[in-house]
Protein backbone atom coordinates (compact mmCIF):
# COMPACT_ATOMS: atom_id res chain seq x y z
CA UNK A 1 46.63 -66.77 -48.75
CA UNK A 2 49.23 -64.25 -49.67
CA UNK A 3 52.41 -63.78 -47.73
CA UNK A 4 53.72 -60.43 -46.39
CA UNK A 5 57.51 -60.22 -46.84
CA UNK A 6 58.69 -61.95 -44.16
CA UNK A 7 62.77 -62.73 -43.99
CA UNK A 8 61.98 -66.42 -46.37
CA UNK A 9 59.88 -64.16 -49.14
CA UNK A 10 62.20 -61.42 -48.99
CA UNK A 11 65.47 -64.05 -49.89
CA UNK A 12 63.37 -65.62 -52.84
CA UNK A 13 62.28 -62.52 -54.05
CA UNK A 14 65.95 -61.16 -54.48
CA UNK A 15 67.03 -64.60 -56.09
CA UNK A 16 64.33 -64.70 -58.50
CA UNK A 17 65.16 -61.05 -59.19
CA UNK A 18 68.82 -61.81 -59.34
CA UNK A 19 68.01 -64.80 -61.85
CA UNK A 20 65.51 -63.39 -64.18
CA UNK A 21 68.04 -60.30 -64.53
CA UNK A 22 70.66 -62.60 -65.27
CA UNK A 23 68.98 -63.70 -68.54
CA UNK A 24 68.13 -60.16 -69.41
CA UNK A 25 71.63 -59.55 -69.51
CA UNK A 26 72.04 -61.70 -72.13
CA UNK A 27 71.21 -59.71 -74.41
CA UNK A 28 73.66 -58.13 -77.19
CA UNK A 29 74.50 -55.45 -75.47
CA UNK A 30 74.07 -55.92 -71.73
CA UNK A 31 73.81 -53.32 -69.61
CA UNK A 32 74.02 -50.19 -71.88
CA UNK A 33 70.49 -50.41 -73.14
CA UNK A 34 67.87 -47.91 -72.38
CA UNK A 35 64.15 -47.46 -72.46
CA UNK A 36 63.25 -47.58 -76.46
CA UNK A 37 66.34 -49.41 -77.76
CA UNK A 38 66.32 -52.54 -79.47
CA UNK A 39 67.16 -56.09 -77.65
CA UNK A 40 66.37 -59.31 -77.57
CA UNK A 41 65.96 -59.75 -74.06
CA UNK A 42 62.99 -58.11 -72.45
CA UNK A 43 63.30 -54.87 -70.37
CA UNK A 44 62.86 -55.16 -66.74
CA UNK A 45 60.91 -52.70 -64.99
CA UNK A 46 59.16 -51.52 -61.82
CA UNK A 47 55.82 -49.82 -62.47
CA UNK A 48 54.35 -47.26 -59.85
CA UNK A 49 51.20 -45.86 -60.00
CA UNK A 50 48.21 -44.43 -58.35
CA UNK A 51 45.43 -47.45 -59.85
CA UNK A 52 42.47 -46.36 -58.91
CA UNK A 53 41.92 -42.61 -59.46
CA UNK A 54 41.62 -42.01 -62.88
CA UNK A 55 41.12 -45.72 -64.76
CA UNK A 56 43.79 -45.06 -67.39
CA UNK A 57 46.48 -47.00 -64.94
CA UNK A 58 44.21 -49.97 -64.66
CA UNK A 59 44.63 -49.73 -68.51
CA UNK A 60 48.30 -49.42 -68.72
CA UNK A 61 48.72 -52.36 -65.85
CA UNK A 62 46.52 -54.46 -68.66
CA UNK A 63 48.89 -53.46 -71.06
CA UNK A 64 52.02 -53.69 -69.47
CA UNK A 65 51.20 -57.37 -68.62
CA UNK A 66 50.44 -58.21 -72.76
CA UNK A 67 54.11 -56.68 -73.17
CA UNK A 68 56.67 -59.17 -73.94
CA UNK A 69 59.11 -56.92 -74.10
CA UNK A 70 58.64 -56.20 -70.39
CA UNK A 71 59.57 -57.92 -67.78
CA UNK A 72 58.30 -56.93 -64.69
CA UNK A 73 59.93 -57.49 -61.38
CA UNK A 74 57.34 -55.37 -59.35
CA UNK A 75 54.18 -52.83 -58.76
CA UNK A 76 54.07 -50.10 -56.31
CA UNK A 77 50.73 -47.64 -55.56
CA UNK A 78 51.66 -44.37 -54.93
CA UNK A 79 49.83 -41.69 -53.75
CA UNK A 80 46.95 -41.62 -50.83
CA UNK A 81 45.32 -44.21 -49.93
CA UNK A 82 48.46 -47.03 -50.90
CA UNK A 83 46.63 -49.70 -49.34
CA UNK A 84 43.54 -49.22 -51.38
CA UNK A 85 45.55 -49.07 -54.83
CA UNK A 86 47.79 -51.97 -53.74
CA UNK A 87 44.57 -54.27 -53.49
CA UNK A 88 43.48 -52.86 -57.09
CA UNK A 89 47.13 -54.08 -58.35
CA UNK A 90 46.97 -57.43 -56.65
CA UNK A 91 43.58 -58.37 -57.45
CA UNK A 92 44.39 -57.45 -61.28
CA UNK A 93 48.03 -59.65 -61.44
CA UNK A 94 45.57 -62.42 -59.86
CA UNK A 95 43.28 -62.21 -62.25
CA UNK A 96 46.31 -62.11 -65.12
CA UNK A 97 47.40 -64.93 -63.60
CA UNK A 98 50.72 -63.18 -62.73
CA UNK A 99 50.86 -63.57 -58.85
CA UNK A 100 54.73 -64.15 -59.70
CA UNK A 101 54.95 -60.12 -59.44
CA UNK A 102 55.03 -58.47 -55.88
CA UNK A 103 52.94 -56.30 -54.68
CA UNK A 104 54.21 -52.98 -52.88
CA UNK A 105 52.72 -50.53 -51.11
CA UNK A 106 53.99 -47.22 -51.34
CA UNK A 107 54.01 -43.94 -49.18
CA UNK A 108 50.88 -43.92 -47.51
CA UNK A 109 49.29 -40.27 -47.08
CA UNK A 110 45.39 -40.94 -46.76
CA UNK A 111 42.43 -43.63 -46.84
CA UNK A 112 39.02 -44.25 -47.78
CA UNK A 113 39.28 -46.13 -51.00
CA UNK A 114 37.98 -44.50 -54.17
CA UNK A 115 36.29 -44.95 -57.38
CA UNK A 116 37.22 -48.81 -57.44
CA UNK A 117 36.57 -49.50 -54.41
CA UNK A 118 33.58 -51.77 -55.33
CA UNK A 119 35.80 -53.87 -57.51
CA UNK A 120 37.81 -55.08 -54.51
CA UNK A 121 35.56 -55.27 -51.81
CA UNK A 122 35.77 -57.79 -49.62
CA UNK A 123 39.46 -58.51 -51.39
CA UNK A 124 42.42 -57.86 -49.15
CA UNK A 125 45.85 -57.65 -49.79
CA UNK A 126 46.20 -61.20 -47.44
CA UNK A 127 43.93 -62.55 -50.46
CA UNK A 128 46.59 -62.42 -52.66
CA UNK A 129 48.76 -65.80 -53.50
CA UNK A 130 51.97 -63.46 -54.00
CA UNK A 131 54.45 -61.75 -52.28
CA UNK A 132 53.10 -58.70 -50.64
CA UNK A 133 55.95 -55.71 -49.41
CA UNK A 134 54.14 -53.01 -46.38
CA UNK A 135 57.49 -51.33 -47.40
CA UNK A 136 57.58 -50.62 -51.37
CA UNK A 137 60.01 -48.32 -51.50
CA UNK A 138 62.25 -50.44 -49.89
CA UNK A 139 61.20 -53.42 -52.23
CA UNK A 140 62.08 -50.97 -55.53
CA UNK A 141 65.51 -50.19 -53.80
CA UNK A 142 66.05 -54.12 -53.21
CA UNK A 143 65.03 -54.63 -56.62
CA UNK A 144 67.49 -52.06 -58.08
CA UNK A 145 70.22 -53.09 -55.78
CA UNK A 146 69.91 -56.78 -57.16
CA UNK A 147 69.33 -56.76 -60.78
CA UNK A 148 72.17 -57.40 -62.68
CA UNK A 149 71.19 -54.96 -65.69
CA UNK A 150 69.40 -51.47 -65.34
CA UNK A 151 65.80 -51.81 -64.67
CA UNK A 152 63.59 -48.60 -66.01
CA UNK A 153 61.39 -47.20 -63.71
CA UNK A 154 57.52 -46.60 -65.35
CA UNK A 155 55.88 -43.98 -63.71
CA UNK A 156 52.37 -43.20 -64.06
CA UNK A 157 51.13 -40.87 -61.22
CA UNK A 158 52.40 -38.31 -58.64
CA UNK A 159 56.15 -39.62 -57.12
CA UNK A 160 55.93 -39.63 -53.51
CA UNK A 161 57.57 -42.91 -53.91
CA UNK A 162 60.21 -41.95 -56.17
CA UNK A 163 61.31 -39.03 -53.78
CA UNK A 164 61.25 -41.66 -50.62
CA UNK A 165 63.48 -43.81 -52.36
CA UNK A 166 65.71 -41.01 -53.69
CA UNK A 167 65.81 -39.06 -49.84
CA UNK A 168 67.18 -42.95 -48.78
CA UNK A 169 69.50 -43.62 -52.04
CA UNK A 170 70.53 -41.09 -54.16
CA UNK A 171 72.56 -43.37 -55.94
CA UNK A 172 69.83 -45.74 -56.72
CA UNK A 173 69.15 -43.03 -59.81
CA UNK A 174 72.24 -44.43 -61.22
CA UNK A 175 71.13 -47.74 -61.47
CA UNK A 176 68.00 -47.30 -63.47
CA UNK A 177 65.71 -45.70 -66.77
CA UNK A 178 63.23 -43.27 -66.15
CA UNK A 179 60.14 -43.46 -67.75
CA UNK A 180 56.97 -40.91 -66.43
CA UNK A 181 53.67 -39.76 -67.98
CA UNK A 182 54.02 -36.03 -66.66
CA UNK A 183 53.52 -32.63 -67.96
CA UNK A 184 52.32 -30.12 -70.18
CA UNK A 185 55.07 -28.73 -72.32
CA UNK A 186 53.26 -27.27 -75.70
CA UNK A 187 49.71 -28.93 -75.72
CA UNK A 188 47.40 -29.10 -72.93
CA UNK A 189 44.37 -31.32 -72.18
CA UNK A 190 42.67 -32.11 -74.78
CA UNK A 191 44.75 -31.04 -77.06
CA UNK A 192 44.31 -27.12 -76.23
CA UNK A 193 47.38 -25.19 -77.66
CA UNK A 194 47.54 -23.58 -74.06
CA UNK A 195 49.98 -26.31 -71.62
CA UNK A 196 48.06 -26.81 -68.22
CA UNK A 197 49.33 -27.83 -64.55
CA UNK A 198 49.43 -31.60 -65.46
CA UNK A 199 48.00 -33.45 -62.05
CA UNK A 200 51.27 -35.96 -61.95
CA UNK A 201 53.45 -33.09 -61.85
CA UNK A 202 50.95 -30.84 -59.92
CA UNK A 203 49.98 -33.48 -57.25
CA UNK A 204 53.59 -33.41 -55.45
CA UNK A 205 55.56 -30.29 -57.68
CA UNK A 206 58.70 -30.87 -54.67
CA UNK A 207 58.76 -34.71 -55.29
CA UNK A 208 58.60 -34.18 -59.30
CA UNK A 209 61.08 -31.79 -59.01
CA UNK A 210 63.70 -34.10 -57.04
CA UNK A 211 62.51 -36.95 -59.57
CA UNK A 212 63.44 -34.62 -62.88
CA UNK A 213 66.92 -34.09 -61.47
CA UNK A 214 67.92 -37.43 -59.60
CA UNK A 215 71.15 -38.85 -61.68
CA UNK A 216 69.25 -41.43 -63.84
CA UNK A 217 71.05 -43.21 -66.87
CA UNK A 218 68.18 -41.87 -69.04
CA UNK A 219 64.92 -39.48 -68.32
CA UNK A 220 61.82 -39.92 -70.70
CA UNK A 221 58.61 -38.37 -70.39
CA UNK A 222 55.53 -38.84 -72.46
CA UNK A 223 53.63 -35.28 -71.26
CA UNK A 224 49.84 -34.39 -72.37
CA UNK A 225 51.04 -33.02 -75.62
CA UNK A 226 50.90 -37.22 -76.66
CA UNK A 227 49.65 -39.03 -74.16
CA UNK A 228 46.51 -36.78 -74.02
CA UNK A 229 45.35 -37.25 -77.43
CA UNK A 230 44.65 -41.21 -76.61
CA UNK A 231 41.36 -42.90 -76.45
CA UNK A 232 40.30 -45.87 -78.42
CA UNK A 233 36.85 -45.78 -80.30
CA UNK A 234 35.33 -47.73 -82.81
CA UNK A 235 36.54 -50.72 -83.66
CA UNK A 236 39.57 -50.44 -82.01
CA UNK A 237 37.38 -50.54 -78.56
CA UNK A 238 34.65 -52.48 -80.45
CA UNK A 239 37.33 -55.48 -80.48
CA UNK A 240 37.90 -55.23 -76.56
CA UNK A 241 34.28 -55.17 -76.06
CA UNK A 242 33.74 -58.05 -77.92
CA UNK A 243 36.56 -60.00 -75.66
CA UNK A 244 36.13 -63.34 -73.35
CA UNK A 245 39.50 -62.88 -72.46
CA UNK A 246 39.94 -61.92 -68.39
CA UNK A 247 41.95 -59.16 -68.10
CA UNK A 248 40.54 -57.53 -70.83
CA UNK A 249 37.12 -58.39 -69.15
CA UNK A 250 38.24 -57.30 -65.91
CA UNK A 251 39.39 -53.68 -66.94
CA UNK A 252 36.16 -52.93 -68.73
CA UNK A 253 34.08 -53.88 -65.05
CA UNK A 254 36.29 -51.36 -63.33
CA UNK A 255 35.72 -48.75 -66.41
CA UNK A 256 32.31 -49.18 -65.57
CA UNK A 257 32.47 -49.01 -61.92
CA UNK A 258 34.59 -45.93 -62.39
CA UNK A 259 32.45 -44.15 -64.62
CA UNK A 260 29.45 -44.73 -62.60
CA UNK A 261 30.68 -44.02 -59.09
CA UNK A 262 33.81 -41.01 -59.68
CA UNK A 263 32.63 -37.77 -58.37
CA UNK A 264 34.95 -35.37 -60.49
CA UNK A 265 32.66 -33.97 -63.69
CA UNK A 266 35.96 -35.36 -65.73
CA UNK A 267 35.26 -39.25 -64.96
CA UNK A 268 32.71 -39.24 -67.10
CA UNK A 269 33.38 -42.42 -69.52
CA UNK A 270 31.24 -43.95 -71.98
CA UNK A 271 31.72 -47.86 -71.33
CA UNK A 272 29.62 -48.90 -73.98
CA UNK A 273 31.42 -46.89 -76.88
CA UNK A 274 35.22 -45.50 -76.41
CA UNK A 275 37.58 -45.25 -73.70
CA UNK A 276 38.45 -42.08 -71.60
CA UNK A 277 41.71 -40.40 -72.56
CA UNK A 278 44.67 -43.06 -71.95
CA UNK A 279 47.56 -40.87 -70.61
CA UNK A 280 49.28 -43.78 -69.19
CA UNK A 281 49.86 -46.26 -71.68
CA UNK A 282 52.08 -43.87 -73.41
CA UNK A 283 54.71 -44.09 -70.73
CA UNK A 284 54.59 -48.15 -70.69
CA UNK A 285 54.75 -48.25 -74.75
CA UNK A 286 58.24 -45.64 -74.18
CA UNK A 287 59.69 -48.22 -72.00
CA UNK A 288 60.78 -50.63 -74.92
CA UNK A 289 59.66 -48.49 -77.75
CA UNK A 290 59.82 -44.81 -79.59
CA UNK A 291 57.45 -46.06 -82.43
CA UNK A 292 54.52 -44.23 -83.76
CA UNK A 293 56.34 -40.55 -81.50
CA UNK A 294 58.44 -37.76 -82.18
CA UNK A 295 60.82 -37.29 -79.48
CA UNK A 296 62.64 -33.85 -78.44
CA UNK A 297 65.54 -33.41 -76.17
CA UNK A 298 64.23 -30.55 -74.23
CA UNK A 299 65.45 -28.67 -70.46
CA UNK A 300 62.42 -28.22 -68.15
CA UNK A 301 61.67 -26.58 -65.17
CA UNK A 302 58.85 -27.67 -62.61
CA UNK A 303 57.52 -24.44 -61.23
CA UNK A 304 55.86 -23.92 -57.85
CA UNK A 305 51.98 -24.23 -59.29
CA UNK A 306 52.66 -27.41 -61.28
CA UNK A 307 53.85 -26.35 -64.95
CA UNK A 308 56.63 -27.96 -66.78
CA UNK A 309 58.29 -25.15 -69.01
CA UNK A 310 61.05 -25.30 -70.82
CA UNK A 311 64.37 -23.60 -69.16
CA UNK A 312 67.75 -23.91 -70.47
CA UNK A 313 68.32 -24.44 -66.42
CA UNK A 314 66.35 -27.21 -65.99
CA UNK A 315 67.49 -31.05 -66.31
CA UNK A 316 67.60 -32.48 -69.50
CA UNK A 317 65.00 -34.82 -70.27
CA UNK A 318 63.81 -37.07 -73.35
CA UNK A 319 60.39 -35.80 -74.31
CA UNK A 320 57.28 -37.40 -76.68
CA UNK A 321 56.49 -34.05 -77.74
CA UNK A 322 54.25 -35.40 -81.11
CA UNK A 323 52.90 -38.13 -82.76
CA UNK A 324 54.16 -39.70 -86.08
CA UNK A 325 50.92 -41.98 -86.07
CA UNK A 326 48.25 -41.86 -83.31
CA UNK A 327 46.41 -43.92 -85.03
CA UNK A 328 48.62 -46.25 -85.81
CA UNK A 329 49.26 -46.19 -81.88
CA UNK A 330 45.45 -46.94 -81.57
CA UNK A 331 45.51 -49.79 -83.69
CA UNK A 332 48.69 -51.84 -81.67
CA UNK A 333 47.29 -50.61 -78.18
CA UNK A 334 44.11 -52.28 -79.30
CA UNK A 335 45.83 -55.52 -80.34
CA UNK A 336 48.43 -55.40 -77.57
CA UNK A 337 45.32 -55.55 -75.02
CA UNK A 338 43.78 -58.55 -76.63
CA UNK A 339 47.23 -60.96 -76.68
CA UNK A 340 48.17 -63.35 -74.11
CA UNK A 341 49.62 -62.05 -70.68
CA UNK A 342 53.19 -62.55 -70.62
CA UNK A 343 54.01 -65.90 -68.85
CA UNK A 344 56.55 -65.62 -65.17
CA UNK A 345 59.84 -65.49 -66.89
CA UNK A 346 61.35 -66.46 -63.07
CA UNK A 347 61.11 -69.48 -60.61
């Protein structure tokens, strides 16, 4: 049975957090890395995310697990129905074999599942072996507050969470990377050469907003201009579906389940041939490297309907405006997917 975060969890949890950052720091230059440089230590990170929508998160929780050069200390759900993505995120680290990672559950504004939701039926968050937090906010502020390095923050949906723990610390910012996979700057979906109202951005515009501006050593976006240009077909996805291995297994069941059950016209997927468009893996590939992407130093401004245009008022921000090689990215996102999942690094 899992545990819930009780006062026992909660003092191992900070000790293994405190330990494992301890030989991060290690590395040659300690503390003033960010997201992309090179080290010999891996990165931690917290990922948030809103699993269980659209089923590009479940990919980049696959990949973020094959990613040795991440470390990561913990997964929120964000957005809605918290509980319901939490369970998602649990039942996928059990499945990885990664229980070592708690689980937190994030700002809770809804319920009634979604697309998923046949995947982990009948799985609760008690199911799981690991540490469970009913607070995640207050887990990710713990975790920043007892890392000995910076830890980069991956975020792959709307940032309820990222506000809440902003509105309680505003200093927190200062003790960790941003990473997000949000906006529309020059490209929109698809590719169209007119930007659109990304949904991360346009799903909570005041929370974005605070997020953009928050004092963070470093602010890195990949926005639809790259990350919406990603899908693996042929045999790039031919190689997944030809995998025994579990996680990879397990992500292509809850493609399927997604394609078949998501209402919205755009969760449409073809299972059997090529992946939907993989927004989110960009943002977990920024965390520890720049390869295969053109980045621009750019000023945007969230406005009130959910664009992100540039403004030589807005915050300053690190942006994956264009590719160098997609499909060079295709290839290594392909092979990333089929290696092992990253062993605990921490007691």
């Amino acid at each position: 049975m899992g545990r819930r975060a009780d006062c026992e969890s909660r003092r191992q949890f900070l000790q293994a957090v405190i330990g494992g950052a301890f030989l991060v720091a290690a590395g040659p230059r300690g503390c003033d890395l960010g997201p992309g440089e090179t080290r010999e230590k891996p990165t931690p990170v917290i990922l948030d995310t809103d699993i269980g929508s659209d089923i590009d998160d479940t990919w980049a929780l696959a990949m973020l697990l094959k990613s040795p050069e991440l470390d990561v200390r913990l997964v929120t759900s964000g957005m809605g129905d918290t509980v319901y993505r939490a369970r998602i995120i649990a039942k996928m680290l059990q499945v990885a074999g990664r229980t070592d990672v708690p689980v937190g559950v994030g700002v809770r504004a809804g319920s009634g599942g979604g697309p998923q939701g046949p995947w982990v039926e009948g799985y609760e968050l008690d199911d799981y072996p690991g540490t469970v937090f009913d607070d995640g906010v207050q887990a990710m502020l713990e975790v920043l507050g007892a890392a000995a390095e910076p830890v980069t923050l991956i975020c792959i949906g709307p940032l309820p969470n990222i506000a809440e723990l902003l509105r309680r610390d505003p200093a927190a910012a200062r003790r960790a990377h941003f990473v997000g996979m949000h906006g529309s700057v020059r490209l929109g979906y698809g590719g169209r050469s007119t930007p659109d109202a990304e949904w991360n951005v346009r799903g909570e515009v005041a929370a974005c907003r605070a997020t953009f501006a928050a004092d963070w050593l470093s602010r890195t976006i990949t926005p639809l201009d790259t990350c919406g240009l990603v899908h693996l077909r042929g045999e790039n996805y031919a190689r997944l579906l030809d995998s025994h291995d579990p996680v990879v297994q397990a992500l292509l069941e809850n493609y399927r389940i997604w394609s078949a059950t998501a209402a919205e016209d755009w969760a449409r997927g073809r299972p059997d041939t090529e992946s939907t468009t993989l927004f989110d893996t960009v943002a977990v590939h920024l965390a520890h490297s720049r390869e295969f992407l053109r980045m621009e130093r750019m000023r945007l401004r969230v406005t009130d309907d959910g664009y992100t245009v540039e403004d030589p008022a807005g915050p300053e921000l690190d942006v994956a405006i264009e590719w160098t090689d997609l499909d060079g990215y295709h290839e290594h996102l392909s092979r990333r997917l089929l290696g092992p999942v990253v062993p605990p690094r921490r007691g």
